[in-house]
C-alpha atoms as a PDB file:
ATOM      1  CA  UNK A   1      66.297  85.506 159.975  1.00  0.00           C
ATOM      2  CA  UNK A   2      67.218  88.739 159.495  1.00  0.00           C
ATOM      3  CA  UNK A   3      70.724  90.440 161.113  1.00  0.00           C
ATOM      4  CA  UNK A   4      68.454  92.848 163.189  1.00  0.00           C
ATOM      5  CA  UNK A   5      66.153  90.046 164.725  1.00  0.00           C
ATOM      6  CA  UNK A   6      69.176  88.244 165.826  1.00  0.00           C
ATOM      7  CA  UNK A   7      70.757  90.874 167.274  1.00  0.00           C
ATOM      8  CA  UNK A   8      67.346  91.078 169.003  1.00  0.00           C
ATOM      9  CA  UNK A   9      67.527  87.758 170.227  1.00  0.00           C
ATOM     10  CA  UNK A  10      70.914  87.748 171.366  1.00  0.00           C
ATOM     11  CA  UNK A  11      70.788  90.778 173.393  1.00  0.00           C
ATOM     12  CA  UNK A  12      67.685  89.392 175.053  1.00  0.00           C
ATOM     13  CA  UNK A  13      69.618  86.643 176.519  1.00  0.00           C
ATOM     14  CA  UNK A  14      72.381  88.609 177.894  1.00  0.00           C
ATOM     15  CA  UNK A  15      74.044  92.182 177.790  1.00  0.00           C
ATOM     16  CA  UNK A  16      76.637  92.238 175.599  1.00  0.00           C
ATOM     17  CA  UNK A  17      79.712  94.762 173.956  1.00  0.00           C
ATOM     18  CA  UNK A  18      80.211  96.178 170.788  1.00  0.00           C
ATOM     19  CA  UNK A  19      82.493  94.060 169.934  1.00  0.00           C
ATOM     20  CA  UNK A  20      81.101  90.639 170.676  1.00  0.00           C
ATOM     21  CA  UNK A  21      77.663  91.348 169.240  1.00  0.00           C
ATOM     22  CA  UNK A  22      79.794  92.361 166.222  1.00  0.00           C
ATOM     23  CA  UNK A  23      81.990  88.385 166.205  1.00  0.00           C
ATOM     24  CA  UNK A  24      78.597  87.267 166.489  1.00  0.00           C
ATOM     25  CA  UNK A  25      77.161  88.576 164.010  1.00  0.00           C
ATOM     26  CA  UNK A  26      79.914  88.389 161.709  1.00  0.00           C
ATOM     27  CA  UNK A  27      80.022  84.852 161.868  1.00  0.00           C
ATOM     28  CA  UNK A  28      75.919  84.482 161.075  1.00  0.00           C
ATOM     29  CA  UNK A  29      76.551  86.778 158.353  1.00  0.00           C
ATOM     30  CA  UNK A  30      79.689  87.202 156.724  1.00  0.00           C
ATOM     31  CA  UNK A  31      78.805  89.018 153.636  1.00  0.00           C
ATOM     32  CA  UNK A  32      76.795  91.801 155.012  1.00  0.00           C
ATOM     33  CA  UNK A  33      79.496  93.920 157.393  1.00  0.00           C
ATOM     34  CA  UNK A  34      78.072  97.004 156.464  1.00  0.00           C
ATOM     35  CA  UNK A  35      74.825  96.268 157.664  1.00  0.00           C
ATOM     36  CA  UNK A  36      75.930  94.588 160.715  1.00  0.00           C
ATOM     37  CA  UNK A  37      77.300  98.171 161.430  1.00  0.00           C
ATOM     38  CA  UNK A  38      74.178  99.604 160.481  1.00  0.00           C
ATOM     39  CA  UNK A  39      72.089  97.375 162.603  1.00  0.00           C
ATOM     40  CA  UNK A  40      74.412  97.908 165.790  1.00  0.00           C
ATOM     41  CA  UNK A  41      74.150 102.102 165.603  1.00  0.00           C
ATOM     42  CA  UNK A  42      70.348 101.438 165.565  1.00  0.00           C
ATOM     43  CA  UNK A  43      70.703  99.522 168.646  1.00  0.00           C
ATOM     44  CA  UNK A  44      72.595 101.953 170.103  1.00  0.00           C
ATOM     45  CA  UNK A  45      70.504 104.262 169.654  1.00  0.00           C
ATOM     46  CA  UNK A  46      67.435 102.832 170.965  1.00  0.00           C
ATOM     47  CA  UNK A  47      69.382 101.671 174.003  1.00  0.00           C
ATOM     48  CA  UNK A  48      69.318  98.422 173.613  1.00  0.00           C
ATOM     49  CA  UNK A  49      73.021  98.098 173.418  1.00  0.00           C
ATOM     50  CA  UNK A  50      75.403 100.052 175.353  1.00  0.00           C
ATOM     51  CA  UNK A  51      78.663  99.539 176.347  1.00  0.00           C
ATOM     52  CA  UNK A  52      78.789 101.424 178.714  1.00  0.00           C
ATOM     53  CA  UNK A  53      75.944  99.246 180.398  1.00  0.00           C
ATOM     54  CA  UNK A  54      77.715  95.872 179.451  1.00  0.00           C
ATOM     55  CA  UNK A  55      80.724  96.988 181.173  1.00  0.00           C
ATOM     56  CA  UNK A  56      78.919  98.123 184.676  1.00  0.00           C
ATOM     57  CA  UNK A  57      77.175  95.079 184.826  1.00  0.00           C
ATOM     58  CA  UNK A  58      80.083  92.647 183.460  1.00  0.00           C
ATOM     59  CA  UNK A  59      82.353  94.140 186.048  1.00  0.00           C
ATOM     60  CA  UNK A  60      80.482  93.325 189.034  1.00  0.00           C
ATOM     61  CA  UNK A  61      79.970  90.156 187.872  1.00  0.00           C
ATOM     62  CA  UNK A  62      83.628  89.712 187.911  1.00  0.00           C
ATOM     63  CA  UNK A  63      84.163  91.001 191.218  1.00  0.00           C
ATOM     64  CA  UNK A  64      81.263  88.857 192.525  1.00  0.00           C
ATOM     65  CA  UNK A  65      83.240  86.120 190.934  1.00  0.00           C
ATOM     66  CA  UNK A  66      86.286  87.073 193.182  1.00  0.00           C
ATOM     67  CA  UNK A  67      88.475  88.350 190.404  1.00  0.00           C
ATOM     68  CA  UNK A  68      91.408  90.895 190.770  1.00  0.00           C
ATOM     69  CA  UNK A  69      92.311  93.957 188.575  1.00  0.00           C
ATOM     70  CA  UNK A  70      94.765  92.389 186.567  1.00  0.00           C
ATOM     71  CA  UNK A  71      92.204  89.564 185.572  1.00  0.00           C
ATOM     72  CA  UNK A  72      89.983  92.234 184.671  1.00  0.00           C
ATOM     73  CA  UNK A  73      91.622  94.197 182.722  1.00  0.00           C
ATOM     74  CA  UNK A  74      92.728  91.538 180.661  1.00  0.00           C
ATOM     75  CA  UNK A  75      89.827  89.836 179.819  1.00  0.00           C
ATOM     76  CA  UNK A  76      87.829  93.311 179.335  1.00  0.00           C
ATOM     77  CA  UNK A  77      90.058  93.946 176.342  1.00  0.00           C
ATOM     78  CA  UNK A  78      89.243  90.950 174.553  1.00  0.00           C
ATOM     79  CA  UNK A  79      85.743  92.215 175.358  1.00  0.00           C
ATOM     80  CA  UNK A  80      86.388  95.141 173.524  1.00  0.00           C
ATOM     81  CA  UNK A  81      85.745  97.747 177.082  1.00  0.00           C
ATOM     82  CA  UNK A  82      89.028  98.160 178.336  1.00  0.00           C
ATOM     83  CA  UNK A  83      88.580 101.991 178.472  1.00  0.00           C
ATOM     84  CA  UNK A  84      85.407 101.432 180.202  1.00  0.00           C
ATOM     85  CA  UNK A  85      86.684  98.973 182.509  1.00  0.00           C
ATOM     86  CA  UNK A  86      89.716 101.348 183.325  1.00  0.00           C
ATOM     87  CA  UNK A  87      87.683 104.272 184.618  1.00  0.00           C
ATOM     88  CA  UNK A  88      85.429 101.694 186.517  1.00  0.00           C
ATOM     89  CA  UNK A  89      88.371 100.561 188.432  1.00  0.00           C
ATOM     90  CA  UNK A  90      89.911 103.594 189.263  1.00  0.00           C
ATOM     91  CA  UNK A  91      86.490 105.092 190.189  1.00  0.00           C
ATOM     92  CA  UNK A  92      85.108 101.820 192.501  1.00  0.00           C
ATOM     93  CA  UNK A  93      86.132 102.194 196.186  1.00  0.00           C
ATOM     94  CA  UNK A  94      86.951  98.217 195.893  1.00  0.00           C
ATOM     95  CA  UNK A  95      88.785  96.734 198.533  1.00  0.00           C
ATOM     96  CA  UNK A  96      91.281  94.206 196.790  1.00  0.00           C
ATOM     97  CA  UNK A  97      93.052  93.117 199.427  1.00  0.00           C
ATOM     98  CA  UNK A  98      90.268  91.943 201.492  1.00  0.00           C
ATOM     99  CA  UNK A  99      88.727  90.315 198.193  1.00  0.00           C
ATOM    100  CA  UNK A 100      91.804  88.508 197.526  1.00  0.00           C
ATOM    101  CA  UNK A 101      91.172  87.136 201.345  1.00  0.00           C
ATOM    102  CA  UNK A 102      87.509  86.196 200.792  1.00  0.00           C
ATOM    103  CA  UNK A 103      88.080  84.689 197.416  1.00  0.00           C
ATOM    104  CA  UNK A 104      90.800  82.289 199.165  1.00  0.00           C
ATOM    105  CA  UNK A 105      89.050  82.202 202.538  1.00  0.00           C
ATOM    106  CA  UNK A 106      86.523  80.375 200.628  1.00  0.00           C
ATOM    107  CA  UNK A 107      89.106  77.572 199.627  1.00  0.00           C
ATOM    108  CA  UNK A 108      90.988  77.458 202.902  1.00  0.00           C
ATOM    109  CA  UNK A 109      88.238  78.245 205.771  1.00  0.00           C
ATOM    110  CA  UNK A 110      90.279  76.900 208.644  1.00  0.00           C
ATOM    111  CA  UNK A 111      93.436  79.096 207.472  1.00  0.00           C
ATOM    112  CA  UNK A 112      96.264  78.220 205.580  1.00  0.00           C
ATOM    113  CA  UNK A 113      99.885  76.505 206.631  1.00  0.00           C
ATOM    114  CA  UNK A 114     103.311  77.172 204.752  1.00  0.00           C
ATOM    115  CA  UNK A 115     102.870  74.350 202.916  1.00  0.00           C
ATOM    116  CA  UNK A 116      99.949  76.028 201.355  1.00  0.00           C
ATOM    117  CA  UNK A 117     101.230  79.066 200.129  1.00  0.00           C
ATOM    118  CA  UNK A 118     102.240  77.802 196.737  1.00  0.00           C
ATOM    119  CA  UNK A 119      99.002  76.902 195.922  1.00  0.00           C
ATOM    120  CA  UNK A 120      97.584  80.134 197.324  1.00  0.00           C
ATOM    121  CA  UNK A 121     100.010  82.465 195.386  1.00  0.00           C
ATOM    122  CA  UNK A 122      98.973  80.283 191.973  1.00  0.00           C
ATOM    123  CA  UNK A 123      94.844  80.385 192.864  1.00  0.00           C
ATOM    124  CA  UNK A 124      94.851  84.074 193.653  1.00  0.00           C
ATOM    125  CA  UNK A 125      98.034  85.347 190.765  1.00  0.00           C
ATOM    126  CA  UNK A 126      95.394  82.724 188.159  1.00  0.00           C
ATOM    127  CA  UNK A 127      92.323  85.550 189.196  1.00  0.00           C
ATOM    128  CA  UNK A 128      94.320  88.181 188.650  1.00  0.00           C
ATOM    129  CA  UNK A 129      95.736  89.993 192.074  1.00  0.00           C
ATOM    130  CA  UNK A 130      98.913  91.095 192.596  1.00  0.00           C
ATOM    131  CA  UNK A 131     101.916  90.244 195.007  1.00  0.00           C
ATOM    132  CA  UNK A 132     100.983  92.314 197.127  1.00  0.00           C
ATOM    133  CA  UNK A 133      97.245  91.548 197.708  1.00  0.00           C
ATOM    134  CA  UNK A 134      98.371  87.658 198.024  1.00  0.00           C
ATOM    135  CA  UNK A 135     100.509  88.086 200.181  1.00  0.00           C
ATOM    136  CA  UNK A 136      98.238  90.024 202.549  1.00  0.00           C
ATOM    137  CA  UNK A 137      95.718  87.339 201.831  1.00  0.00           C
ATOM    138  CA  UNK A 138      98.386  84.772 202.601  1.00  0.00           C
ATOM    139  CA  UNK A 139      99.237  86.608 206.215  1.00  0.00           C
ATOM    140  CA  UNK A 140      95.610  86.561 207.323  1.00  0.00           C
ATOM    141  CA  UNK A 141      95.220  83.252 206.339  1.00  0.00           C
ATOM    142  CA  UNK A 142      98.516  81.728 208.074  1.00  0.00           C
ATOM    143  CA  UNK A 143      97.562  84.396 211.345  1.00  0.00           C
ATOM    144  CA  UNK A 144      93.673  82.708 210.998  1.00  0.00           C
ATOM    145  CA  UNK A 145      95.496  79.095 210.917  1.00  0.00           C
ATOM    146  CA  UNK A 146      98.013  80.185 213.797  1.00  0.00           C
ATOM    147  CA  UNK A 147      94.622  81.095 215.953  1.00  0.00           C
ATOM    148  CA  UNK A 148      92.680  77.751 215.714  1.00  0.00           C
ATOM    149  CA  UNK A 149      95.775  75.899 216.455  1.00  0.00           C
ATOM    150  CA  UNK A 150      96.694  77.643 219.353  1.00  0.00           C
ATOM    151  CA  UNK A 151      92.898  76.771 220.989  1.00  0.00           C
ATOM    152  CA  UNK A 152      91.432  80.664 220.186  1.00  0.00           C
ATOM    153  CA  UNK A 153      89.236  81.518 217.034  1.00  0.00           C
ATOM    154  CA  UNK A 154      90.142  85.643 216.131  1.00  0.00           C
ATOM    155  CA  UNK A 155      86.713  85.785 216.166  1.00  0.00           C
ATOM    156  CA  UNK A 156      86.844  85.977 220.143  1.00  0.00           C
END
């Protein structure tokens, strides 16, 4: 098969960066690098690969996915979009704090005790939010816990 019909048929499965349809390809065929370069710049310019694309849509998938900023722009440099990535987050009107809550919310839907708050600062620091946004998370959680024991929901 030749390098531009796999190309073809991995970027039908999935979106993906420069850089990874580059390992990919470099792996399939190691002796033709120049090519491989050729083959991407077509795709590119036919718009069937685009970074900038891959790193909109990868993005919200990693937000859906409850992940923080740090997380993200970690992992978006081994993708090979970090610069993308970067102006994504300081364009996107996310609200981090209350993600950091919903991703953990999830985990602890009656609230959380003291005695969880180890496991909540190592859950949310592992998907990538800072002090700061666990801690908030943390608060609710305890305040949400605090509620149902006491005989009201906050809902009321």
């Amino acid at each position: 098969m030749s390098i531009w019909n796999t190309s073809l048929n991995i970027l039908a499965r999935r979106e993906h960066s420069q850089s990874e349809l580059f390992t990919k390809l470099q792996t399939r065929f190691p002796e033709q690098l120049d090519e491989i370069d050729d083959v991407i710049l077509r795709l590119q310019e036919r718009g069937l690969q685009s970074d900038e694309r891959y790193a909109q849509i990868w993005f919200n998938g990693q937000i859906a996915k409850y992940r923080g900023p740090k997380r993200i722009q970690y992992e978006s440099r081994q993708k090979g979009v970090a610069d993308r990535i970067e102006a994504l987050l300081s364009q996107v009107e996310q609200d981090w704090y209350q993600l950091a809550y919903d991703a953990v919310a999830r985990r602890y839907p009656s609230g959380a005790t003291y005695e969880d708050k180890g496991k909540i600062y190592r859950f949310l620091s592992y998907r990538g939010f800072s002090g700061d946004m666990i801690q908030y998370a943390y608060d609710e959680l305890a305040q949400k816990y605090t509620n149902l024991t006491e005989g009201h929901d906050s809902t009321e």
